[in-house]
N, C-alpha and C. Protein backbone atom coordinates (compact mmCIF):
# COMPACT_ATOMS: atom_id res chain seq x y z
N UNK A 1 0.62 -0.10 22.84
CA UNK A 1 1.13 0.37 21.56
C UNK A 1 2.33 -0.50 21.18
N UNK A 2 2.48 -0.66 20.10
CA UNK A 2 3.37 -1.70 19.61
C UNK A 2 4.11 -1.03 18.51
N UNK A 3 5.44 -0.54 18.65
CA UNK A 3 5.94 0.00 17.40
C UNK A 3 7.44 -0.82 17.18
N UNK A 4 6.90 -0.71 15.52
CA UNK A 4 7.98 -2.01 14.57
C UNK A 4 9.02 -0.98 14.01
N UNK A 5 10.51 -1.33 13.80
CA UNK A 5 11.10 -0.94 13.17
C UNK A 5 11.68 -1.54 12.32
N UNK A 6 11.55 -1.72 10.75
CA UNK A 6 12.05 -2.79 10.10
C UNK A 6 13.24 -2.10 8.93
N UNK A 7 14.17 -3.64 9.12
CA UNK A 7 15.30 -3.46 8.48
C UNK A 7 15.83 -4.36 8.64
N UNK A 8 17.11 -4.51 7.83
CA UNK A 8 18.34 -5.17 8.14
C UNK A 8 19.10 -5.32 9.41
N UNK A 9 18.44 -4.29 10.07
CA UNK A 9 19.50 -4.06 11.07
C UNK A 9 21.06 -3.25 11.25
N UNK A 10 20.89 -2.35 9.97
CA UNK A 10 22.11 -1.40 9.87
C UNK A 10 21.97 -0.12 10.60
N UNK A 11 22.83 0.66 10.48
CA UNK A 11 23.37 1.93 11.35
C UNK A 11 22.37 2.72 11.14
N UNK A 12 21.43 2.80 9.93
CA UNK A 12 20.21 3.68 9.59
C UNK A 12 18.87 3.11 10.71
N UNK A 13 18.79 1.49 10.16
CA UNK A 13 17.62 1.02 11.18
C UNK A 13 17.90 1.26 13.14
N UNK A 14 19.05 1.48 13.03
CA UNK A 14 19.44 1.27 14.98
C UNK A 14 19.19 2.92 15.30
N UNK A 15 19.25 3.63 14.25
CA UNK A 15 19.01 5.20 14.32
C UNK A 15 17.58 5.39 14.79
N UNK A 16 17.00 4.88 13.77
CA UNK A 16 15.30 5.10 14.07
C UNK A 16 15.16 4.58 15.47
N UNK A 17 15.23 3.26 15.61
CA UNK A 17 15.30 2.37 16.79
C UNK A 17 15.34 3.68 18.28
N UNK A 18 16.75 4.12 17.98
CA UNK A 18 17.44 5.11 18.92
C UNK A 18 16.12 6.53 19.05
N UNK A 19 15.67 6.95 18.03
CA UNK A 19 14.97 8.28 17.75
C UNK A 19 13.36 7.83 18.31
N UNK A 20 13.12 6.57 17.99
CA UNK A 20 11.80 5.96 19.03
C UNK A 20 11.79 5.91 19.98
N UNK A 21 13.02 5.71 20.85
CA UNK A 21 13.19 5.83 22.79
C UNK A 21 13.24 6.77 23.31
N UNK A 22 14.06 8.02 22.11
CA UNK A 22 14.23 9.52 22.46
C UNK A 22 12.79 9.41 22.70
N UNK A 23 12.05 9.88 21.58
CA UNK A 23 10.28 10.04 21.48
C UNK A 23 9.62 9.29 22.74
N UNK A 24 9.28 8.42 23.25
CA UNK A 24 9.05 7.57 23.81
C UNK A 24 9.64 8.40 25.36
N UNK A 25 11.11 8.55 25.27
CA UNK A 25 10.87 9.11 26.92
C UNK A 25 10.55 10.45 26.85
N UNK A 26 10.70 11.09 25.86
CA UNK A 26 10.49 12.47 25.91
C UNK A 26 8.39 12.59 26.13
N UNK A 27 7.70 12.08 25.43
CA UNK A 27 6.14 11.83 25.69
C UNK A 27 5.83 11.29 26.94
N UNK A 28 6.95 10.59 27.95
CA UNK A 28 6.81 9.54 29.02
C UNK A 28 5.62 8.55 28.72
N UNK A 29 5.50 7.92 27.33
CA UNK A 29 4.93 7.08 26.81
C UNK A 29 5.62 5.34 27.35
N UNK A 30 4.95 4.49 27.25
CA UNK A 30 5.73 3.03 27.18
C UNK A 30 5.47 2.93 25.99
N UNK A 31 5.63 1.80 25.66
CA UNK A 31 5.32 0.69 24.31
C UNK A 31 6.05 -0.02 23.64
N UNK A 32 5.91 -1.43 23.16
CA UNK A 32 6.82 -2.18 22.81
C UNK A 32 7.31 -1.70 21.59
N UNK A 33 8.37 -1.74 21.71
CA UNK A 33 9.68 -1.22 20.56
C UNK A 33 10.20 -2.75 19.90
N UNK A 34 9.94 -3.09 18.74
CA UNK A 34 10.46 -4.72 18.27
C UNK A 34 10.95 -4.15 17.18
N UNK A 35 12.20 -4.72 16.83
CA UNK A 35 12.71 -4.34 15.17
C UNK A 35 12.23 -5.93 14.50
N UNK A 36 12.34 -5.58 13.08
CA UNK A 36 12.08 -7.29 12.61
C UNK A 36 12.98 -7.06 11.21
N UNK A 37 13.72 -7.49 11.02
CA UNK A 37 14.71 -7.84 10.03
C UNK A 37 14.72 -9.12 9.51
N UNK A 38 13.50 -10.04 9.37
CA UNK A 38 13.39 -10.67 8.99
C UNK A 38 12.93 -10.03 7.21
N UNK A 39 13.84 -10.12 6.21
CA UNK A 39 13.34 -9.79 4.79
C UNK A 39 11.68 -10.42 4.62
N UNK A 40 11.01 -11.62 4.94
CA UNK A 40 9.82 -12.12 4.35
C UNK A 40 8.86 -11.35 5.14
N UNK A 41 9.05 -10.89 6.24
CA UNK A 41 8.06 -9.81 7.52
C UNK A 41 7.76 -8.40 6.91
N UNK A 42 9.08 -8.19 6.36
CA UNK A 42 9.06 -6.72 5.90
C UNK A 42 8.50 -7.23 5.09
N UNK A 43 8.53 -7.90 3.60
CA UNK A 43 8.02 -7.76 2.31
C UNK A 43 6.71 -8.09 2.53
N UNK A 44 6.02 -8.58 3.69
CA UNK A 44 4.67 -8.73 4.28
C UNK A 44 3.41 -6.91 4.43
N UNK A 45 4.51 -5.92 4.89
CA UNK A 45 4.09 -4.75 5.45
C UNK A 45 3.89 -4.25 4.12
N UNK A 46 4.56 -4.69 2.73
CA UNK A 46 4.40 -4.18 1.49
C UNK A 46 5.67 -3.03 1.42
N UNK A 47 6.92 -3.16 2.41
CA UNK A 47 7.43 -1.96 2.22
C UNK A 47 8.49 -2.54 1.67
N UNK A 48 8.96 -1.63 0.41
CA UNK A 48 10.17 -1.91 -0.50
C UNK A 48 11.81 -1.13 -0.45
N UNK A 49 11.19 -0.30 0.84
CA UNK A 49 12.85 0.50 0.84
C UNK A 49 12.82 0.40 2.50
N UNK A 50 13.53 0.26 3.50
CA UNK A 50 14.23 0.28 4.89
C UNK A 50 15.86 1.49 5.33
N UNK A 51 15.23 2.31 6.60
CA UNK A 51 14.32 1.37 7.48
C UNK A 51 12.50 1.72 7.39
N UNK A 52 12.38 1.36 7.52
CA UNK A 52 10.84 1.94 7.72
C UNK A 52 9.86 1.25 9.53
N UNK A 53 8.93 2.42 9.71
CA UNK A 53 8.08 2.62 10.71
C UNK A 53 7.37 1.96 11.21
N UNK A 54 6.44 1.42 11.79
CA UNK A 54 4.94 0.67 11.56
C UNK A 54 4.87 1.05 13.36
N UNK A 55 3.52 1.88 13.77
CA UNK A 55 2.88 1.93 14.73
C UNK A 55 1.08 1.43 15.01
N UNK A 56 1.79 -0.06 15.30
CA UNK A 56 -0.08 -0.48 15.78
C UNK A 56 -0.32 -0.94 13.88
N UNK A 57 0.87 -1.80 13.66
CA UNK A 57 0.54 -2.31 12.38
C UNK A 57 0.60 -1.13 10.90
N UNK A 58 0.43 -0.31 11.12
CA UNK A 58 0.15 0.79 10.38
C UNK A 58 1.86 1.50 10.17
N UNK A 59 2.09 1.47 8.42
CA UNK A 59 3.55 1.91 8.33
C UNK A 59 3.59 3.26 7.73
N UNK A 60 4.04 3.93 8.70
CA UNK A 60 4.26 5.74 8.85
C UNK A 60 5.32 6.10 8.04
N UNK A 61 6.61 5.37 8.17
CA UNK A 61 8.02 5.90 7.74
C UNK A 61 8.32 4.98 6.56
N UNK A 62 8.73 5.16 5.44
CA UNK A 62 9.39 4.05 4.37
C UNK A 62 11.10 4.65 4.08
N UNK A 63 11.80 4.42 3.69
CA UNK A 63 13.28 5.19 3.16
C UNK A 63 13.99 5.61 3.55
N UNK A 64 13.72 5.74 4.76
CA UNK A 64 14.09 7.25 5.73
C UNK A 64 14.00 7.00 7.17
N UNK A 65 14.85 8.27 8.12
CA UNK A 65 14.89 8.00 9.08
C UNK A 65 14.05 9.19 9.94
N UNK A 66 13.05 8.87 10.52
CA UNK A 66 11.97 9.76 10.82
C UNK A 66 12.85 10.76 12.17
N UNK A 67 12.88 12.15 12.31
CA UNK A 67 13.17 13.14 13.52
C UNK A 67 12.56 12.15 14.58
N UNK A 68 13.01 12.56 15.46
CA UNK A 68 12.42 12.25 17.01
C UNK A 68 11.17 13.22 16.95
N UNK A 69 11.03 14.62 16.67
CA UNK A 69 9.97 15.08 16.04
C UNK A 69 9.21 14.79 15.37
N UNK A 70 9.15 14.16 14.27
CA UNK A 70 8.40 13.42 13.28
C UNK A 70 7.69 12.11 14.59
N UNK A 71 8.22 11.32 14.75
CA UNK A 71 7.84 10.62 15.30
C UNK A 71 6.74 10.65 17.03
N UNK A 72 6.99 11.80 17.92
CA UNK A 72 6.41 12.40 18.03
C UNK A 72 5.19 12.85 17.73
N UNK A 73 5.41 13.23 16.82
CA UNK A 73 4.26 13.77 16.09
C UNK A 73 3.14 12.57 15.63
N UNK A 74 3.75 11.18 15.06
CA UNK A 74 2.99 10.36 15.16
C UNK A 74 2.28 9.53 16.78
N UNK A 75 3.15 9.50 17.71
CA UNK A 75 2.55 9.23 18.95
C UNK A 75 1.95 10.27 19.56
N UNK A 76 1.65 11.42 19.11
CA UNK A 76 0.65 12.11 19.92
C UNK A 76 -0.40 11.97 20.02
C-alpha cells in the first residue's frame, strides 16, 4: 500500500502525515507513507486545494485534514 500526502509541506500537511502513522499503528498495518510537495505532482492528481490524501493512487481527502478515524476507515 502506498499512501501520498500532498502539500506544501505546512503544519496542516505534517498533521495528516502525523494522523496516517496514528492510523497505520493503530490497524498494525505497514505501508509506504511519501508526502510530495512538488506543486506539478499535485496538479497531476487533479487536486486544487491541500493537503489532500491519495491511497494506491486514488485521492480520498482534498481541503482538509482527514480524523485518524476517517482515515481508518479508508484502510480498512
Amino acid at each position: 500500500m502506498i499512501i501520498k500526502v500532498l502539500g506544501s509541506g505546512c503544519s496542516n500537511c505534517k498533521k495528516v502525515v502525523a494522523n496516517v502513522e496514528v492510523a497505520l499503528t493503530e490497524l498494525n498495518l505497514e505501508a509506504s507513507v511519501e508526502k510530495v510537495e512538488n506543486f506539478k505532482d499535485i496538479m497531476a492528481y487533479g487536486v486544487m486545494s491541500t493537503p489532500a490524501l491519495v491511497i494506491d493512487e486514488k485521492v480520498l481527502v482534498s481541503g482538509r485534514i482527514p480524523s485518524v478515524e476517517d482515515i481508518k476507515k479508508f484502510l480498512g
